[in-house]
C-alpha atoms as a PDB file:
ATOM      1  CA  UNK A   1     -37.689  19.433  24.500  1.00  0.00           C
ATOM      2  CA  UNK A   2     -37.959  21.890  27.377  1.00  0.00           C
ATOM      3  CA  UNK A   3     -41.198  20.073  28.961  1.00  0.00           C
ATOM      4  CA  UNK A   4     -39.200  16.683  28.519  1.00  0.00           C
ATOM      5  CA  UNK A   5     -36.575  18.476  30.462  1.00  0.00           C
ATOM      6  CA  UNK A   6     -38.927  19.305  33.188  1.00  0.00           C
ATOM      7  CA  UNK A   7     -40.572  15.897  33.630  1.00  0.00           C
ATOM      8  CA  UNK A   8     -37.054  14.407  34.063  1.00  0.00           C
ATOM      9  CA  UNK A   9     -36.004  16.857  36.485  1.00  0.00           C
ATOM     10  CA  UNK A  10     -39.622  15.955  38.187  1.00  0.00           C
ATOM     11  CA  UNK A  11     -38.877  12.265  38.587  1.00  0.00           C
ATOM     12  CA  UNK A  12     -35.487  12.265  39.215  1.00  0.00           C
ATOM     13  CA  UNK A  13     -36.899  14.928  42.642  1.00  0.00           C
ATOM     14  CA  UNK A  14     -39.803  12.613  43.518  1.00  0.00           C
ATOM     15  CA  UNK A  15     -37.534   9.675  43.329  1.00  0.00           C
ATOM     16  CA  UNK A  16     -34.804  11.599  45.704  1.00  0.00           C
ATOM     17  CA  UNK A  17     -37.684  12.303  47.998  1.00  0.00           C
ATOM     18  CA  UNK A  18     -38.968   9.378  48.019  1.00  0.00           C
ATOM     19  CA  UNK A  19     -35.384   7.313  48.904  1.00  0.00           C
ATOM     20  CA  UNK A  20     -35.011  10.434  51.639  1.00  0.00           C
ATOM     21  CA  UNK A  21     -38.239   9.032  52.841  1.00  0.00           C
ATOM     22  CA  UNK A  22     -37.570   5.438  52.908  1.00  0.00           C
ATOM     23  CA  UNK A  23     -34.390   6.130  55.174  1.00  0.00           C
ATOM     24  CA  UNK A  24     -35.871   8.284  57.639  1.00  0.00           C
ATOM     25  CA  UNK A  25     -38.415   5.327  58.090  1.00  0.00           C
ATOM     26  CA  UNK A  26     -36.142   2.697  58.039  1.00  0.00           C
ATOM     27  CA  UNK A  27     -34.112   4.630  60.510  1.00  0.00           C
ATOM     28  CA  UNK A  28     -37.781   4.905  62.529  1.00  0.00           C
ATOM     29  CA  UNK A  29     -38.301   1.233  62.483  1.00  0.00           C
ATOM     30  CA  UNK A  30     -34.410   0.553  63.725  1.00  0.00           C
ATOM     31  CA  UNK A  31     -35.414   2.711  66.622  1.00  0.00           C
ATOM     32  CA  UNK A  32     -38.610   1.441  67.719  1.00  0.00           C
ATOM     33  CA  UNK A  33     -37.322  -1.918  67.522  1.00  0.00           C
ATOM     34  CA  UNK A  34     -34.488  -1.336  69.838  1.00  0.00           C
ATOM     35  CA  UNK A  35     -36.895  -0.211  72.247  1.00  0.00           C
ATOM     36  CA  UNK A  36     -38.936  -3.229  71.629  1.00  0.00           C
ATOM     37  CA  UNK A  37     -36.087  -5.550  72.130  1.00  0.00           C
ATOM     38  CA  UNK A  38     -35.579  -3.717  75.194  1.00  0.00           C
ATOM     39  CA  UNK A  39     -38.840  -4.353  76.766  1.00  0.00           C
ATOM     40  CA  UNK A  40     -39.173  -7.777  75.582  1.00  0.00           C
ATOM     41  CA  UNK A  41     -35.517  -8.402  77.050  1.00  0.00           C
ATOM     42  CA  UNK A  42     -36.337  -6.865  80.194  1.00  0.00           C
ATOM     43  CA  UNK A  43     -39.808  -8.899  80.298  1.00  0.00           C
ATOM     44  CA  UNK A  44     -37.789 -12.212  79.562  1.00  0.00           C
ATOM     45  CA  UNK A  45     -35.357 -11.385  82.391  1.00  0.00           C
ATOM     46  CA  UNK A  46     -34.319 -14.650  84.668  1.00  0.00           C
ATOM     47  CA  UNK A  47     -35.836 -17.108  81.854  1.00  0.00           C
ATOM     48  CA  UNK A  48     -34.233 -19.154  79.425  1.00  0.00           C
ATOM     49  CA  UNK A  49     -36.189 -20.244  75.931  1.00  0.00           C
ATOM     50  CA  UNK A  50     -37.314 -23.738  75.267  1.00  0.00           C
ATOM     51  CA  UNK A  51     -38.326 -25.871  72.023  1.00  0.00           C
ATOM     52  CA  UNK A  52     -40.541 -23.376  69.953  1.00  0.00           C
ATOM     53  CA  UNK A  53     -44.275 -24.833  69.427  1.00  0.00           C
ATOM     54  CA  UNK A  54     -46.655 -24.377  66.335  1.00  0.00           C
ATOM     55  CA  UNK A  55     -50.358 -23.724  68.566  1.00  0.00           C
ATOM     56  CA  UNK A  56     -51.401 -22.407  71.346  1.00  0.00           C
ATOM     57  CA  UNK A  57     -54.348 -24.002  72.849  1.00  0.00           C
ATOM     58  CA  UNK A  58     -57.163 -21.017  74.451  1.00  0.00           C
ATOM     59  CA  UNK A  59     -55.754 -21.863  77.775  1.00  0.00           C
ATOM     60  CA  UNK A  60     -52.200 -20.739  76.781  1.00  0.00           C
ATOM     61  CA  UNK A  61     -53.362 -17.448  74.954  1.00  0.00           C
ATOM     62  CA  UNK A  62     -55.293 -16.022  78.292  1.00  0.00           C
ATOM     63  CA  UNK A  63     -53.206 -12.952  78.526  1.00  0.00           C
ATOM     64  CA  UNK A  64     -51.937 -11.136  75.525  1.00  0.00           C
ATOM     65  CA  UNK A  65     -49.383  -8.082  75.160  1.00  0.00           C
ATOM     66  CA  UNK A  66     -48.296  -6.203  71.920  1.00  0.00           C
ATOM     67  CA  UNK A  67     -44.426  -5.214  72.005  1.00  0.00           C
ATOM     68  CA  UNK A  68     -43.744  -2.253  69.634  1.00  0.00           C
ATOM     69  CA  UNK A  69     -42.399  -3.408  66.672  1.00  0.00           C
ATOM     70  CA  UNK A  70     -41.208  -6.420  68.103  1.00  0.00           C
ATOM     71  CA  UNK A  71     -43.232  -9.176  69.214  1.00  0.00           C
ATOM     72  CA  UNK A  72     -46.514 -10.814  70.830  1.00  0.00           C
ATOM     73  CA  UNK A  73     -46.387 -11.994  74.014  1.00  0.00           C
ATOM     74  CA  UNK A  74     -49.037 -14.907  75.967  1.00  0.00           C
ATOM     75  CA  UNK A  75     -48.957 -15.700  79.201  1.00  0.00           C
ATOM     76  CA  UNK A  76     -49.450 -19.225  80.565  1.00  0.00           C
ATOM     77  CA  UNK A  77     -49.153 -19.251  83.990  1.00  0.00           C
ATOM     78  CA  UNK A  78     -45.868 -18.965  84.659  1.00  0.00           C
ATOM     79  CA  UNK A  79     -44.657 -19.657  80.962  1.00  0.00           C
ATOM     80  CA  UNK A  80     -44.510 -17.047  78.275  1.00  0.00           C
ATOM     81  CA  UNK A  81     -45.053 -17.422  74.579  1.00  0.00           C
ATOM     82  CA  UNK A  82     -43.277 -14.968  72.480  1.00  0.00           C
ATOM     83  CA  UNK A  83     -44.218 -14.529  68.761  1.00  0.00           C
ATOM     84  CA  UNK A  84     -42.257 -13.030  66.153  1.00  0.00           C
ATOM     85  CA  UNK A  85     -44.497 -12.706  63.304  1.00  0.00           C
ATOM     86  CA  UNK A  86     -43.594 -11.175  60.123  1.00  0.00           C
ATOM     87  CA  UNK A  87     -43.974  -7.922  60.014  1.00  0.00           C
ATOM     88  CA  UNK A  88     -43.208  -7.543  63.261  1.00  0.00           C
ATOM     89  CA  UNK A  89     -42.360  -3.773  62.482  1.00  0.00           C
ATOM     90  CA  UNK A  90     -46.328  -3.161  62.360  1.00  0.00           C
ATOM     91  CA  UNK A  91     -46.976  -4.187  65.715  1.00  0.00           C
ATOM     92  CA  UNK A  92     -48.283  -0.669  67.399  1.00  0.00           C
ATOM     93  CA  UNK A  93     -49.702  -0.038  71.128  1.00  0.00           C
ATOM     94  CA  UNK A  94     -52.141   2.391  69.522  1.00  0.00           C
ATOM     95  CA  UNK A  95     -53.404  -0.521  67.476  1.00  0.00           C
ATOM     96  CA  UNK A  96     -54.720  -3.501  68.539  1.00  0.00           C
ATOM     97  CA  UNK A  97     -54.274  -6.776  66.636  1.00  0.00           C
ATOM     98  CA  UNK A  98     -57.263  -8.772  65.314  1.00  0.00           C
ATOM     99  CA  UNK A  99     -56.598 -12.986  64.740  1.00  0.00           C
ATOM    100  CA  UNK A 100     -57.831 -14.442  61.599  1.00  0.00           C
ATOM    101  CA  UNK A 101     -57.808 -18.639  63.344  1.00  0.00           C
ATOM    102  CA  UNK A 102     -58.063 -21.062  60.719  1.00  0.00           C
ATOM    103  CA  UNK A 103     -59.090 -24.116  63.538  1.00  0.00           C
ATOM    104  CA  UNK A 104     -59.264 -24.255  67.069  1.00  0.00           C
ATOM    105  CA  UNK A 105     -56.257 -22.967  68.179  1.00  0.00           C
ATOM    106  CA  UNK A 106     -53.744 -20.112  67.461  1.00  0.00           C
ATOM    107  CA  UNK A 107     -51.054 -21.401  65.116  1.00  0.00           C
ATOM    108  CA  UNK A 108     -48.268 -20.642  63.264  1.00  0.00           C
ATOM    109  CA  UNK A 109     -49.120 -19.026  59.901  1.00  0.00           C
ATOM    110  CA  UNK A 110     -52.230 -17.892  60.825  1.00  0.00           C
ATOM    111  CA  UNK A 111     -52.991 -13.932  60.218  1.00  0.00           C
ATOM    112  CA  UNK A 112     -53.165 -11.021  62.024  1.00  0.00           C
ATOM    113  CA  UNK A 113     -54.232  -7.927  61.012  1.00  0.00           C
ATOM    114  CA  UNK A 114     -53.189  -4.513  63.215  1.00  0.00           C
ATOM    115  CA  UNK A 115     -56.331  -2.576  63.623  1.00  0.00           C
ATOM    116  CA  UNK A 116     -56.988   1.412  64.977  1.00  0.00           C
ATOM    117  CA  UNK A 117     -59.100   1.998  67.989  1.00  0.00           C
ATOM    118  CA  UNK A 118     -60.491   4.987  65.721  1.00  0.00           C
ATOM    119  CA  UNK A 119     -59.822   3.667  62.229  1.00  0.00           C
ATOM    120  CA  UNK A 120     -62.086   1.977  60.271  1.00  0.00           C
ATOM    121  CA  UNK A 121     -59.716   1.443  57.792  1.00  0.00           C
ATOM    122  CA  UNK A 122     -57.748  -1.981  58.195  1.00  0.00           C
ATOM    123  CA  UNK A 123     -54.407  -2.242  58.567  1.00  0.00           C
ATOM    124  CA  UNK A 124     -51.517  -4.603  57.820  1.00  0.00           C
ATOM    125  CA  UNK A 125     -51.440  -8.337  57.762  1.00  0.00           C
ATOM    126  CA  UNK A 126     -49.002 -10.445  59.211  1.00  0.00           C
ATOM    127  CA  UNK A 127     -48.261 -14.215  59.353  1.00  0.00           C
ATOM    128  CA  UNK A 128     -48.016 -15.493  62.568  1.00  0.00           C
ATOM    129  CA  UNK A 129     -44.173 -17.592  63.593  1.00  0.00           C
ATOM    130  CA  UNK A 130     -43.765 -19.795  65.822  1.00  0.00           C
ATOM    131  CA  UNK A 131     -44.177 -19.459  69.453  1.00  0.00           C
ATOM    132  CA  UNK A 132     -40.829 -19.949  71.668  1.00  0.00           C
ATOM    133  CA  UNK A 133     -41.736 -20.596  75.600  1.00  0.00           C
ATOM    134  CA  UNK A 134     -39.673 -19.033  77.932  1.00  0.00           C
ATOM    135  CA  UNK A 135     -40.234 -20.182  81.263  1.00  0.00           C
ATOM    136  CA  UNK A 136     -37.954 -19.255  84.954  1.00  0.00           C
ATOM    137  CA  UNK A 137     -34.673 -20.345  85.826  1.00  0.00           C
ATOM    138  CA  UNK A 138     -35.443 -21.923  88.776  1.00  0.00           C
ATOM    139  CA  UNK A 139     -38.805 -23.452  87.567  1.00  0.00           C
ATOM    140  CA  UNK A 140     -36.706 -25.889  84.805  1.00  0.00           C
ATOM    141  CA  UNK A 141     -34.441 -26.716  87.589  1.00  0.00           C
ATOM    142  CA  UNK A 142     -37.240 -28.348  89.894  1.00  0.00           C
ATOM    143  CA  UNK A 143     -38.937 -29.360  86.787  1.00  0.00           C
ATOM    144  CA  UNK A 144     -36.085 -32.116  86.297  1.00  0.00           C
ATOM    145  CA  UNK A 145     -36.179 -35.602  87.837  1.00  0.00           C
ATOM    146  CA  UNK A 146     -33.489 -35.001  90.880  1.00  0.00           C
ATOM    147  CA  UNK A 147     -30.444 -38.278  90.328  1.00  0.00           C
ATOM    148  CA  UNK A 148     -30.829 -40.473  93.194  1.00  0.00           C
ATOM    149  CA  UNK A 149     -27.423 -41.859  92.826  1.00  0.00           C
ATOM    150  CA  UNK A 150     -28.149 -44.920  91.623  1.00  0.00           C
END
């Protein structure tokens, strides 16, 4: 009775710990991820978002930055392609992300798996969403056909 006691009392600690645990990491990830929306927000400063796209071609994917927690961002000239995958939470500077492409171009769904410069181990997979353009203000503007008044 006394050892049945004991094993109770054993759970019922690992299971507090473990739920103590859980917060303080949830509590992490909250963190980081304001500071992700931060830089991402800052990045995306003077642009507005446009129709979200499935692919990006190898042309549109030429530049490539990881946002903590957050995001991936491409650069296309003067268009950038923010992904949210999910998962988003495992996105890491220390880490860098490897693409698993099924086809020519980098599309929604697709995997990616967050790798350690050090680590041989691999490390979480995510599924690619979709990627929302966000282009300048005042590029839109002289994008559109001007009215002639007619």
């Amino acid at each position: 009775m006394k050892a049945a006691k004991i094993r109770l009392l054993t759970i019922v600690a690992a299971s507090l710990a473990a739920s103590q645990f859980a917060l303080a990491a949830d509590a992490a990830d909250k963190d980081g991820n304001t500071r992700g929306e931060a830089e991402l927000a800052k990045l995306l400063e003077g642009r507005t978002a446009g129709k979200p796209v499935n692919c990006l071609s190898d042309s549109q994917r030429d530049r490539m930055q990881t946002i903590d927690g957050t995001a991936f961002v491409f650069r296309d000239g003067k268009t950038i392609y923010v992904n949210r995958p999910e998962g988003a939470r495992f996105i890491d500077e220390f880490d860098y992300p490897v693409f698993k492409i099924f086809g020519g171009r980098l599309c929604r769904r697709d995997q990616v798996r967050m790798q350690g410069w050090t680590s041989s181990i691999p490390g979480p997979v995510m599924l690619l969403g979709q990627f929302v353009p966000y282009r300048l203000v005042e590029d839109e503007k002289s994008a559109e056909p001007e009215n002639k008044g007619n």
